[in-house]
PDB file of N, CA and C in Angstrom:
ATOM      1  N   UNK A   1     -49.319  17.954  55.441  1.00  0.00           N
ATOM      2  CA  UNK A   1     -48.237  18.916  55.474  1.00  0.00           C
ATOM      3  C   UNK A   1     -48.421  19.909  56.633  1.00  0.00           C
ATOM      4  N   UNK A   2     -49.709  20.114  56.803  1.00  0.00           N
ATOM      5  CA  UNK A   2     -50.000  21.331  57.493  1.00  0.00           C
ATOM      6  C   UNK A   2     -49.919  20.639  59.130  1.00  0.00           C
ATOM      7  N   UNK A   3     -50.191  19.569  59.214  1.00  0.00           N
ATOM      8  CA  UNK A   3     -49.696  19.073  60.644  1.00  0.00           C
ATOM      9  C   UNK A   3     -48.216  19.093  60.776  1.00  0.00           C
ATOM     10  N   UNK A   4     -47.635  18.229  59.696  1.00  0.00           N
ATOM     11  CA  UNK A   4     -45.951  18.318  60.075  1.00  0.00           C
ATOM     12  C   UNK A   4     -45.630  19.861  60.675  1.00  0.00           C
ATOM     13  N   UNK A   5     -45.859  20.967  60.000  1.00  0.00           N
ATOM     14  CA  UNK A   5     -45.599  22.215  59.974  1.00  0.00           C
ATOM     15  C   UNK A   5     -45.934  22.581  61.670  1.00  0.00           C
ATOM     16  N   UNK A   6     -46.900  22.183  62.120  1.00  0.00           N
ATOM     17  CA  UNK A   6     -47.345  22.477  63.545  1.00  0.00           C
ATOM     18  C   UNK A   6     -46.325  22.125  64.505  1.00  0.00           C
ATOM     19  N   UNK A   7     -46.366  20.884  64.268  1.00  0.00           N
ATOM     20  CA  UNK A   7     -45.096  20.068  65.088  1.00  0.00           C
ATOM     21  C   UNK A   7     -43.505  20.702  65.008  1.00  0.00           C
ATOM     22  N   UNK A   8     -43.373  21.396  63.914  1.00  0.00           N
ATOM     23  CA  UNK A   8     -42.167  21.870  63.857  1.00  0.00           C
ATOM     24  C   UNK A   8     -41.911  23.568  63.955  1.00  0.00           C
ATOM     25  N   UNK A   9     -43.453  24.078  64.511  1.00  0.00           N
ATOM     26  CA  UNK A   9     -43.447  25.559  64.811  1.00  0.00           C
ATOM     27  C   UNK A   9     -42.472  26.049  66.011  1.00  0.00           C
ATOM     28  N   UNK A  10     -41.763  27.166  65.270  1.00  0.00           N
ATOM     29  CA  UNK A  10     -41.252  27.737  66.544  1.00  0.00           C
ATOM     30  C   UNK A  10     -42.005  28.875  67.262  1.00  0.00           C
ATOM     31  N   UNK A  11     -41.188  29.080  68.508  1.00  0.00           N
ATOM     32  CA  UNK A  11     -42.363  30.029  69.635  1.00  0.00           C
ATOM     33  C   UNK A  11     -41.416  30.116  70.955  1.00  0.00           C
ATOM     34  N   UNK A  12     -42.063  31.540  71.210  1.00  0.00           N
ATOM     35  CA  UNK A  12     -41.089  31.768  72.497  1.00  0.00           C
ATOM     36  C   UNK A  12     -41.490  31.249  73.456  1.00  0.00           C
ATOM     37  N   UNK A  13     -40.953  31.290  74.866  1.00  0.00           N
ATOM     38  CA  UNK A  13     -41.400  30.738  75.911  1.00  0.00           C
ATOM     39  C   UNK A  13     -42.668  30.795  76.219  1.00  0.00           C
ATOM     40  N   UNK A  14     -43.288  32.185  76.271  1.00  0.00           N
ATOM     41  CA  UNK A  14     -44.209  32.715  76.888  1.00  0.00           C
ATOM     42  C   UNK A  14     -45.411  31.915  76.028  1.00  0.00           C
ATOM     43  N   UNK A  15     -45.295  31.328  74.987  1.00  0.00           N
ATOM     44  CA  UNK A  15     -46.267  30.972  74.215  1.00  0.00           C
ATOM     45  C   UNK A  15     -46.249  29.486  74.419  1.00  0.00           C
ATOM     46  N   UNK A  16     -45.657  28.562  75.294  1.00  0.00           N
ATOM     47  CA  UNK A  16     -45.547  27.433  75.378  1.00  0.00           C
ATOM     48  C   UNK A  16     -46.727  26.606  75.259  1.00  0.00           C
ATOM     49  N   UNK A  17     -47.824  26.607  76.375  1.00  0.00           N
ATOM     50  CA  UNK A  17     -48.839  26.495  76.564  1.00  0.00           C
ATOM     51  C   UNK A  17     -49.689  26.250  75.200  1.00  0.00           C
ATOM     52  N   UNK A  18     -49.931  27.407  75.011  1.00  0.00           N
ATOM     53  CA  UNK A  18     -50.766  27.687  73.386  1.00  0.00           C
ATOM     54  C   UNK A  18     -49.882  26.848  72.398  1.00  0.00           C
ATOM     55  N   UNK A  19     -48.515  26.063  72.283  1.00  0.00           N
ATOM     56  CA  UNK A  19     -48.187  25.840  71.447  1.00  0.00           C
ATOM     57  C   UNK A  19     -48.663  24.684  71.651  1.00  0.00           C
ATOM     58  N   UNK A  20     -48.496  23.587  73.150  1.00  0.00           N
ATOM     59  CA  UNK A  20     -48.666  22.579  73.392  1.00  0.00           C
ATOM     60  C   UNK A  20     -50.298  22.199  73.153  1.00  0.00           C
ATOM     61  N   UNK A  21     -50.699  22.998  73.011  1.00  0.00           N
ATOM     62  CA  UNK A  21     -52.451  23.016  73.022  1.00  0.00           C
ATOM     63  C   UNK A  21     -52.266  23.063  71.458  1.00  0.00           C
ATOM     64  N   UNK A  22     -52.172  23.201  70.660  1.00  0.00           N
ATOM     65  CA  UNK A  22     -51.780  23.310  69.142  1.00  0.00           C
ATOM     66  C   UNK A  22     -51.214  21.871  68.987  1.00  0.00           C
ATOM     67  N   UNK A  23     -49.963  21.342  69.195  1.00  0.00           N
ATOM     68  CA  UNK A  23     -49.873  20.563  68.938  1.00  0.00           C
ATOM     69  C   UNK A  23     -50.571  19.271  69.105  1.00  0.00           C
ATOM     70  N   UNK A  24     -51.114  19.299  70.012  1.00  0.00           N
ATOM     71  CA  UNK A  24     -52.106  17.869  70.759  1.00  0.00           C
ATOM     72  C   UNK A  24     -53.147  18.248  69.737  1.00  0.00           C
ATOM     73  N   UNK A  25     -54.107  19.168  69.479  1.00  0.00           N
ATOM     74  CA  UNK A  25     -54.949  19.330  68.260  1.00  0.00           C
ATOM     75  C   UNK A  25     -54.478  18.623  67.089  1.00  0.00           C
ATOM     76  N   UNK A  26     -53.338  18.593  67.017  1.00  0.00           N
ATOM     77  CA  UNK A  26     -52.661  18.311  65.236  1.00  0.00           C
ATOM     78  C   UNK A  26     -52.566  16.850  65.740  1.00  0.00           C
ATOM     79  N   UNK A  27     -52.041  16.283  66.972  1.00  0.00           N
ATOM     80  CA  UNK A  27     -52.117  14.889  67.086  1.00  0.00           C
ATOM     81  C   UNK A  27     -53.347  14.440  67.071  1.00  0.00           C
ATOM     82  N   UNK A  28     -53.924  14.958  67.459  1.00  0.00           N
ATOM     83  CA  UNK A  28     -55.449  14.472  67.802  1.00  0.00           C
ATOM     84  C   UNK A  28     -56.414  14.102  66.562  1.00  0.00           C
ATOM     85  N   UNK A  29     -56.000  14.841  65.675  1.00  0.00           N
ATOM     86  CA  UNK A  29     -56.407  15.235  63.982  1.00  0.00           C
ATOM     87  C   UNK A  29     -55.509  13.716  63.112  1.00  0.00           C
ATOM     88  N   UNK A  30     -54.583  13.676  63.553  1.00  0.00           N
ATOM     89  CA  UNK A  30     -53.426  12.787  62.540  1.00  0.00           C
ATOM     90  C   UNK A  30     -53.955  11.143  63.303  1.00  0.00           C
ATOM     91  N   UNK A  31     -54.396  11.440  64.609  1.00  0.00           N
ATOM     92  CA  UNK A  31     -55.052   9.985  65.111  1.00  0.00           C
ATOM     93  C   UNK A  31     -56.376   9.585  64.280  1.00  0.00           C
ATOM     94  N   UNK A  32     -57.267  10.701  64.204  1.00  0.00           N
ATOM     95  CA  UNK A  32     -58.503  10.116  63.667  1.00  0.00           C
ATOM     96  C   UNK A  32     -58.330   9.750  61.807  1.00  0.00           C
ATOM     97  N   UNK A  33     -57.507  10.412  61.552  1.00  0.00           N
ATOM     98  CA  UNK A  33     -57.231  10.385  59.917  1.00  0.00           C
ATOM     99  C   UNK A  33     -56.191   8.500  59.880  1.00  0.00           C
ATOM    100  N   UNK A  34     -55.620   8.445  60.879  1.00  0.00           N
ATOM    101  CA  UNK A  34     -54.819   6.955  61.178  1.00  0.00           C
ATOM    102  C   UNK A  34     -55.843   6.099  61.247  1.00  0.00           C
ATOM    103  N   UNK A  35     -56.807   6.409  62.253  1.00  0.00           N
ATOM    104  CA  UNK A  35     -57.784   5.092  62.423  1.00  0.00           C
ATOM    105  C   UNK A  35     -58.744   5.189  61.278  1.00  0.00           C
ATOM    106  N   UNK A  36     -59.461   6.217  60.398  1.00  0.00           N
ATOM    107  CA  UNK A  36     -60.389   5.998  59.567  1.00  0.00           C
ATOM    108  C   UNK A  36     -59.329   4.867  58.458  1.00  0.00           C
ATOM    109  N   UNK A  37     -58.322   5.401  58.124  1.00  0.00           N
ATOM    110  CA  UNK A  37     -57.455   4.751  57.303  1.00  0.00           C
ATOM    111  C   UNK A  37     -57.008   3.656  57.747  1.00  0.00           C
ATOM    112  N   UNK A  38     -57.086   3.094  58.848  1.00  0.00           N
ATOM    113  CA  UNK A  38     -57.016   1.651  59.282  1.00  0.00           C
ATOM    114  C   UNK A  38     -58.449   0.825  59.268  1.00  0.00           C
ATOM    115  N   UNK A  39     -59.502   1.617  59.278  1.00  0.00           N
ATOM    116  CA  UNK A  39     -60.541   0.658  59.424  1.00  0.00           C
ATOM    117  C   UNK A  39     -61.205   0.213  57.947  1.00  0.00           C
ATOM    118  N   UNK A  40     -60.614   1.362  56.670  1.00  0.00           N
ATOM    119  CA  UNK A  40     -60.458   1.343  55.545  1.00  0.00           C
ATOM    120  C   UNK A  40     -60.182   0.502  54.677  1.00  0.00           C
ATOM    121  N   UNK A  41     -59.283   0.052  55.096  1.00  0.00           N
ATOM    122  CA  UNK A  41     -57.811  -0.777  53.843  1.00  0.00           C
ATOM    123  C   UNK A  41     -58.281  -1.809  53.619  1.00  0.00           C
ATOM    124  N   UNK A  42     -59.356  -2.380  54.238  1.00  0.00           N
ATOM    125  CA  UNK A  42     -60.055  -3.441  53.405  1.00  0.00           C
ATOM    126  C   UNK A  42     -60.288  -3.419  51.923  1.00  0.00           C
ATOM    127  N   UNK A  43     -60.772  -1.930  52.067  1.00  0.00           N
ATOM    128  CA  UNK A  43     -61.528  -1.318  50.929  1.00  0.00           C
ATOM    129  C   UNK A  43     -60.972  -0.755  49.752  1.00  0.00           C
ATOM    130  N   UNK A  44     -59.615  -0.645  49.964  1.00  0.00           N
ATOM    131  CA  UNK A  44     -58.822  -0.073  49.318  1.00  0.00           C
ATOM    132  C   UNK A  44     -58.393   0.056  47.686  1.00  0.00           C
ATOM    133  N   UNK A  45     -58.175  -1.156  47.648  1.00  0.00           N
ATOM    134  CA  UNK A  45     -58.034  -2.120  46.879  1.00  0.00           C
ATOM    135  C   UNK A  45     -59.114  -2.008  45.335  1.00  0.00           C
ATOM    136  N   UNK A  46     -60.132  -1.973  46.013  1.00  0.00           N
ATOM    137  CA  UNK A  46     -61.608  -2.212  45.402  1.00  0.00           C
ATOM    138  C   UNK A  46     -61.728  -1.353  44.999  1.00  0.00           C
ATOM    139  N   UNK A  47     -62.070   0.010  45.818  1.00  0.00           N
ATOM    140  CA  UNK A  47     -62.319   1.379  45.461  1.00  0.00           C
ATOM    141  C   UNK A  47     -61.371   2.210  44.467  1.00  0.00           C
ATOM    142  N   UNK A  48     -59.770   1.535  44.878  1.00  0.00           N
ATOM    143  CA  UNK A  48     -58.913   2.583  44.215  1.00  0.00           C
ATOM    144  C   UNK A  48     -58.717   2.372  42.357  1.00  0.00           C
ATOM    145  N   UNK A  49     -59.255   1.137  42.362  1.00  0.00           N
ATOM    146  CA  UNK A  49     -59.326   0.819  41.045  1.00  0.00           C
ATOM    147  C   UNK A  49     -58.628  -0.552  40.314  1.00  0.00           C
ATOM    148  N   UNK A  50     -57.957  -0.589  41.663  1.00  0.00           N
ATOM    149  CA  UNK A  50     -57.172  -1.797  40.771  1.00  0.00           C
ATOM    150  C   UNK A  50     -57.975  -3.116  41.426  1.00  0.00           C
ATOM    151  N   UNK A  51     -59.041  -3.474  42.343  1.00  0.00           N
ATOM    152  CA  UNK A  51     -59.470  -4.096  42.456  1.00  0.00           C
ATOM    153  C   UNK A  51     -58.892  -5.977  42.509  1.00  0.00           C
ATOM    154  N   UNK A  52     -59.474  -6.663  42.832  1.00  0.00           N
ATOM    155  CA  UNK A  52     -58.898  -7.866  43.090  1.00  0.00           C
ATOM    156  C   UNK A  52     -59.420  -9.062  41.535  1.00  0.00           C
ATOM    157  N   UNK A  53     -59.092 -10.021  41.797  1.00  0.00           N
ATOM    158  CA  UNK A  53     -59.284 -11.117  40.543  1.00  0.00           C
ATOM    159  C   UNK A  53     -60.809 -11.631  40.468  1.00  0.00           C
ATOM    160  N   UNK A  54     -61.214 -11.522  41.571  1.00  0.00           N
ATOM    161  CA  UNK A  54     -62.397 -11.868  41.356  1.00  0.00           C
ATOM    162  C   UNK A  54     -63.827 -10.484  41.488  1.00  0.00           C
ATOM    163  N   UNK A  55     -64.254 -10.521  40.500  1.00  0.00           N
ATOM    164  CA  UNK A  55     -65.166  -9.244  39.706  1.00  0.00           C
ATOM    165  C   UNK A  55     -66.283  -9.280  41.256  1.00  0.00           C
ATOM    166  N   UNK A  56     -67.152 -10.244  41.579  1.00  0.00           N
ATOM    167  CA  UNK A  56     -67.861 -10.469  42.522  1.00  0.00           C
ATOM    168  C   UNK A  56     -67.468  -9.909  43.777  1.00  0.00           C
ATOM    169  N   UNK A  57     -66.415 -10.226  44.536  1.00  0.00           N
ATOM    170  CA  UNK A  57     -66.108 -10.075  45.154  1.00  0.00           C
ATOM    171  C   UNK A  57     -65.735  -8.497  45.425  1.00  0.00           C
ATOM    172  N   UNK A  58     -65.674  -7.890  43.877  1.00  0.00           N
ATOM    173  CA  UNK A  58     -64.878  -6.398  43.919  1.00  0.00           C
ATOM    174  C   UNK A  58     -66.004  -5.318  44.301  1.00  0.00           C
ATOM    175  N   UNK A  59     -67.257  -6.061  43.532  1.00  0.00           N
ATOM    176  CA  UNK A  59     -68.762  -5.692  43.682  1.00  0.00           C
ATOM    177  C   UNK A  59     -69.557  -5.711  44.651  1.00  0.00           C
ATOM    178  N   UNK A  60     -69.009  -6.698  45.615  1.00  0.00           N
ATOM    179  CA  UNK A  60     -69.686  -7.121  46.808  1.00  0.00           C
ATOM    180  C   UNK A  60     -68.656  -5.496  47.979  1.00  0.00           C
ATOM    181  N   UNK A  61     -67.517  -5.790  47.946  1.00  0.00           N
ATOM    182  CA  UNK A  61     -66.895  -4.753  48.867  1.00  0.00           C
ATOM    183  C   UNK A  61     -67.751  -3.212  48.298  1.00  0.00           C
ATOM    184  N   UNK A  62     -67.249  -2.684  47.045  1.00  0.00           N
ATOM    185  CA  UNK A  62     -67.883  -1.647  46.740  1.00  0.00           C
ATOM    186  C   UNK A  62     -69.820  -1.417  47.385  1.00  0.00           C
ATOM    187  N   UNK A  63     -70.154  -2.380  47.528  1.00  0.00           N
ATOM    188  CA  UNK A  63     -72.124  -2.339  47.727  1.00  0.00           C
ATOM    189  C   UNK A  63     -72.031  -2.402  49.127  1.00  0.00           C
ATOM    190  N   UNK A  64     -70.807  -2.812  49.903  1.00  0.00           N
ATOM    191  CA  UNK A  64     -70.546  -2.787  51.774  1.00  0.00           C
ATOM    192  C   UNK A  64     -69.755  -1.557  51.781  1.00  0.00           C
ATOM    193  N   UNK A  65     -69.356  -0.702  51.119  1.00  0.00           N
ATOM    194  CA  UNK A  65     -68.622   0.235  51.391  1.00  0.00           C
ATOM    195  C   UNK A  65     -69.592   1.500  51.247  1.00  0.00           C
ATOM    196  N   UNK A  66     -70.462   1.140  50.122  1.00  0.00           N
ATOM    197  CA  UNK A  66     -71.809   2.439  49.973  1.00  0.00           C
ATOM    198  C   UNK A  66     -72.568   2.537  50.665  1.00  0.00           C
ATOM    199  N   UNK A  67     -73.266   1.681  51.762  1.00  0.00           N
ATOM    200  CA  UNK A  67     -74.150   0.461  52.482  1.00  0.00           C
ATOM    201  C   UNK A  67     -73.493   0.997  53.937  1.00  0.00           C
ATOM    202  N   UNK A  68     -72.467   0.320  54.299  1.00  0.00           N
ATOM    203  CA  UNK A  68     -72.384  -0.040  55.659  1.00  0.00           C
ATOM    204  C   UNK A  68     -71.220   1.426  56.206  1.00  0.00           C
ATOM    205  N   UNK A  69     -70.347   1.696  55.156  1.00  0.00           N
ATOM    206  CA  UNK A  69     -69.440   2.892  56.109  1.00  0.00           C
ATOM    207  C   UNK A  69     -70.039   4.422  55.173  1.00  0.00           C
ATOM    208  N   UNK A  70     -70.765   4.574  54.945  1.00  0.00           N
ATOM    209  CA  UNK A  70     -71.357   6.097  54.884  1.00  0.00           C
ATOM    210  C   UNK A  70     -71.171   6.532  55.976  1.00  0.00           C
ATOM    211  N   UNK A  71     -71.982   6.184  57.119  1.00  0.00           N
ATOM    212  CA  UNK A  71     -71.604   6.605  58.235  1.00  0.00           C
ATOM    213  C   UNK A  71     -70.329   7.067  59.191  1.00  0.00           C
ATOM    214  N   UNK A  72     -69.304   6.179  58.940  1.00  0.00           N
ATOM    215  CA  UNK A  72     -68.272   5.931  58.885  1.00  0.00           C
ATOM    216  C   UNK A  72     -67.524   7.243  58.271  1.00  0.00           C
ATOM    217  N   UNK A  73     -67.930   7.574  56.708  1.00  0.00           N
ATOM    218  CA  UNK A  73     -67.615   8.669  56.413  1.00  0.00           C
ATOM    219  C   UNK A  73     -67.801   9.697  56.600  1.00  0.00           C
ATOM    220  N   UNK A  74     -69.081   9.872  56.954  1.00  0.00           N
ATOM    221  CA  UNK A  74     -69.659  11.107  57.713  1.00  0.00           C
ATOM    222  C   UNK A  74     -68.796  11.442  58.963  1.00  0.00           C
ATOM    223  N   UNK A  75     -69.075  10.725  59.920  1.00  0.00           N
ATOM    224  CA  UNK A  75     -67.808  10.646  61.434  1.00  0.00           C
ATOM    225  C   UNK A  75     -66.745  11.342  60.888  1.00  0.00           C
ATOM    226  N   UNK A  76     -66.581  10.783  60.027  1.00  0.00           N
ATOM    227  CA  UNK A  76     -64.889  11.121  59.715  1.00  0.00           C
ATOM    228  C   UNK A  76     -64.978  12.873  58.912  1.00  0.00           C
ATOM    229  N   UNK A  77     -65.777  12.606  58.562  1.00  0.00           N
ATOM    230  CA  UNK A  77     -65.689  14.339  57.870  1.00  0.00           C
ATOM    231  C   UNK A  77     -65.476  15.276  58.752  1.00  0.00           C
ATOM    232  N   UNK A  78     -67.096  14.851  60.011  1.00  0.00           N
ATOM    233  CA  UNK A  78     -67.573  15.782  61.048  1.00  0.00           C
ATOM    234  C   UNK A  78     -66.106  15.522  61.976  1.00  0.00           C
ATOM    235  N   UNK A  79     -65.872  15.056  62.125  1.00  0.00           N
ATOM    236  CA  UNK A  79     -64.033  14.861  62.917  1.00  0.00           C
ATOM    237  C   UNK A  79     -63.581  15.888  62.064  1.00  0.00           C
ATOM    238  N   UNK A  80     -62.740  15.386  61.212  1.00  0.00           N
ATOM    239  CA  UNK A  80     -62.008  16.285  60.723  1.00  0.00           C
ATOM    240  C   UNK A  80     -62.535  17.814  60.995  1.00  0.00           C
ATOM    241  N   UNK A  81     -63.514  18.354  60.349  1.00  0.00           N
ATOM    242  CA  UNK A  81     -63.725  19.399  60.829  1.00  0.00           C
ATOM    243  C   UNK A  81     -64.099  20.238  62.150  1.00  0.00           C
ATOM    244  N   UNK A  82     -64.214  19.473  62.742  1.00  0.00           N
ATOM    245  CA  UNK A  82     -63.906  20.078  64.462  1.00  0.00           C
ATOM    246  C   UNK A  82     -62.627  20.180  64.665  1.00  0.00           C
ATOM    247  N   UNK A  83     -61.694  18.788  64.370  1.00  0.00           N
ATOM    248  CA  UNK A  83     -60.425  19.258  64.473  1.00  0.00           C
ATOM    249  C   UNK A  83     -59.461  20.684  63.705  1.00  0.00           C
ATOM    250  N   UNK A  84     -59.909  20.535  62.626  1.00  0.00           N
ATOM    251  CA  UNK A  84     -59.839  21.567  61.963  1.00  0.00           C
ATOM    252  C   UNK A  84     -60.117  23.114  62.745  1.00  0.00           C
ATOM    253  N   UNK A  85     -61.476  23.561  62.941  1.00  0.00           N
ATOM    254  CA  UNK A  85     -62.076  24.426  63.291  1.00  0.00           C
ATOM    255  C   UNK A  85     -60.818  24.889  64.849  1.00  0.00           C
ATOM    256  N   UNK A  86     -60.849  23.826  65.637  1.00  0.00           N
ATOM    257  CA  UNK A  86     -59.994  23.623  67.061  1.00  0.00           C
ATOM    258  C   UNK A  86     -58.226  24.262  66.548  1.00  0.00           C
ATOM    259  N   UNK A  87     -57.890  23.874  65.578  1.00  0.00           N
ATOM    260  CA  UNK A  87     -56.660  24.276  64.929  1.00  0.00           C
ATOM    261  C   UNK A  87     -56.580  25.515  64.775  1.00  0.00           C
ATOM    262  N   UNK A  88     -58.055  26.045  63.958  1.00  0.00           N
ATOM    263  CA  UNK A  88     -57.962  27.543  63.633  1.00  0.00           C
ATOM    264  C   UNK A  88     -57.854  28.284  64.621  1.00  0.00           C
ATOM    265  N   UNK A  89     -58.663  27.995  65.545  1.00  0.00           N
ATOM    266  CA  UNK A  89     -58.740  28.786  66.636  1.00  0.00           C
ATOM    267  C   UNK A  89     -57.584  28.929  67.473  1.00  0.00           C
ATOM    268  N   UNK A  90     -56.937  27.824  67.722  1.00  0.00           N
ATOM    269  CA  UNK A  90     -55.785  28.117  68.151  1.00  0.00           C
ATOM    270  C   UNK A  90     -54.485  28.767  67.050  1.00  0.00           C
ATOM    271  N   UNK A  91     -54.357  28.748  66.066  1.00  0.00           N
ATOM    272  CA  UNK A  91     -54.008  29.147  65.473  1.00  0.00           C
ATOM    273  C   UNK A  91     -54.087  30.929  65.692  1.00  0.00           C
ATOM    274  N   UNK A  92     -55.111  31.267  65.316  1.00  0.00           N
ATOM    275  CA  UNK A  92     -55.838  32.401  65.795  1.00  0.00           C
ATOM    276  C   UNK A  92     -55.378  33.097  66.761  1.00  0.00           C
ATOM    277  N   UNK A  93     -55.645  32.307  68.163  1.00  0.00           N
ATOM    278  CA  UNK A  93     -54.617  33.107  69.361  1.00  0.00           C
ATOM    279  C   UNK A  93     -53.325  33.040  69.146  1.00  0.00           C
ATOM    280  N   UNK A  94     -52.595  32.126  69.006  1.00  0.00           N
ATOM    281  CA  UNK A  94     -51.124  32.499  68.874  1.00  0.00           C
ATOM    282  C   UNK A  94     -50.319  33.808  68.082  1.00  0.00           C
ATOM    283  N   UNK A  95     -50.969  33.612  67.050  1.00  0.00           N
ATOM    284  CA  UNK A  95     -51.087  34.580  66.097  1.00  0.00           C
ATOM    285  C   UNK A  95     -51.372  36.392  66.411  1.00  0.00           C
ATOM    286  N   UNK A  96     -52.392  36.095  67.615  1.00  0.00           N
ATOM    287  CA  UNK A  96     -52.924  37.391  68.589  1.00  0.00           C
ATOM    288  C   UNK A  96     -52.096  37.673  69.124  1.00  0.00           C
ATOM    289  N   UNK A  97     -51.643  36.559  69.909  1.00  0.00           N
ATOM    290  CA  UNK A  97     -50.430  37.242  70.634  1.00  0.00           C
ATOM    291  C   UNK A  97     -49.409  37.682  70.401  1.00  0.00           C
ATOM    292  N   UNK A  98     -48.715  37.030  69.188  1.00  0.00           N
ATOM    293  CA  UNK A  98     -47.331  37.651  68.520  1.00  0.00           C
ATOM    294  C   UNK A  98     -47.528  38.634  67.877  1.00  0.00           C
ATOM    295  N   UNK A  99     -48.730  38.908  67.390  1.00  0.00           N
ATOM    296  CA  UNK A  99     -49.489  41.056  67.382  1.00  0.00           C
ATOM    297  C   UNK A  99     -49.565  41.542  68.445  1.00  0.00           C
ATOM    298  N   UNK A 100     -50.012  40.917  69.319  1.00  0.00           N
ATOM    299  CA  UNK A 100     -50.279  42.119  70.622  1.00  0.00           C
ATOM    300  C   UNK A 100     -48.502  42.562  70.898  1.00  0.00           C
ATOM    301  N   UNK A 101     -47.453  41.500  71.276  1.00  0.00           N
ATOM    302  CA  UNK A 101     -46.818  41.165  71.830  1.00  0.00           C
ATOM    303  C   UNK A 101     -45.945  41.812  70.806  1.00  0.00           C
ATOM    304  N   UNK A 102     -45.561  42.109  69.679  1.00  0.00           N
ATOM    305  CA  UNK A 102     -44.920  42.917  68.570  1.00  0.00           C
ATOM    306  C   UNK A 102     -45.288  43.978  68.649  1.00  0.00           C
ATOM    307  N   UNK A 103     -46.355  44.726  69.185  1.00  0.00           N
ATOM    308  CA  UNK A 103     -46.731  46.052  68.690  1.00  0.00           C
ATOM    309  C   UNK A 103     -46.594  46.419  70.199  1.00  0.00           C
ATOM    310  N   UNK A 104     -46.519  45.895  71.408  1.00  0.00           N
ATOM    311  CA  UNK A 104     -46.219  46.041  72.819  1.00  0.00           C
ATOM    312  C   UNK A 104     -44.234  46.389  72.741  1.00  0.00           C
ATOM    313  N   UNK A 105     -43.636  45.541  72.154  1.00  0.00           N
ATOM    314  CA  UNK A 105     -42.045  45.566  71.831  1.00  0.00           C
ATOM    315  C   UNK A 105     -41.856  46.794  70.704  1.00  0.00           C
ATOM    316  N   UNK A 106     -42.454  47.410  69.905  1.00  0.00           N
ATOM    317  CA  UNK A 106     -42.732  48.227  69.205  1.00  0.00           C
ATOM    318  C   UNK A 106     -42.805  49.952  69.991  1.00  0.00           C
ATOM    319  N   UNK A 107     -43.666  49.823  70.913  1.00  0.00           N
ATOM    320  CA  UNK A 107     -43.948  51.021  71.531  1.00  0.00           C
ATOM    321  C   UNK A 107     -42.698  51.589  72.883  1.00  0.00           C
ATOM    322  N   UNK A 108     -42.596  49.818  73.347  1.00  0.00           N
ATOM    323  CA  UNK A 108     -41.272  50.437  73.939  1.00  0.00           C
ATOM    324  C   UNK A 108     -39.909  50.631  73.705  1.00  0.00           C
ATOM    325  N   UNK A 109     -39.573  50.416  72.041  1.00  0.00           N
ATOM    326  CA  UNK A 109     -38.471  50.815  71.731  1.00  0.00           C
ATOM    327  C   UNK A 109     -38.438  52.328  71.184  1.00  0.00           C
TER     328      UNK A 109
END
């Protein structure tokens, strides 16, 4: 949600820059969350509960999924949260500026 919301922020001119730098963060974030979830969907199936017909086979994915993409999950956490962190921060300045920039329009009225 909170990406859609980025993509659809409004902003004055002067803030273009900082917005475009915001948005490429939120793409950048919605790419790595696309590819963990593509390299996933093998797994899907297995993990989510409804699993496939054959019990072995459901057992075998689950013991390659604990086993081989931990790592995998980790990446993906430590991603997310840089992207994250990169969001705030920009977040952060924009935010600065439409204070500085309100209380500047403030003094000269």
């Amino acid at each position: 949600m909170a990406l859609i919301q980025v993509k659809d922020l409004e902003f004055e001119e002067s803030q273009y820059e900082q917005v475009v730098a915001l948005r490429q963060a939120a793409a950048q974030c919605r790419r790595t969350i696309d590819r963990f979830l593509e390299r996933v969907r093998k797994y899907q199936a297995t993990l989510g509960g409804a699993g496939s017909s054959l019990k072995i086979k459901d057992w075998w994915m689950k013991i390659k999924w604990a086993v081989c993409k931990k790592d995998d999950v980790a990446r993906f956490k430590a991603d997310l949260l840089s992207h994250t962190e990169n969001i705030q921060l920009l977040l952060a300045s924009i935010q600065l500026y439409c204070t500085t920039h309100f209380n500047q329009t403030q003094k000269n009225c």
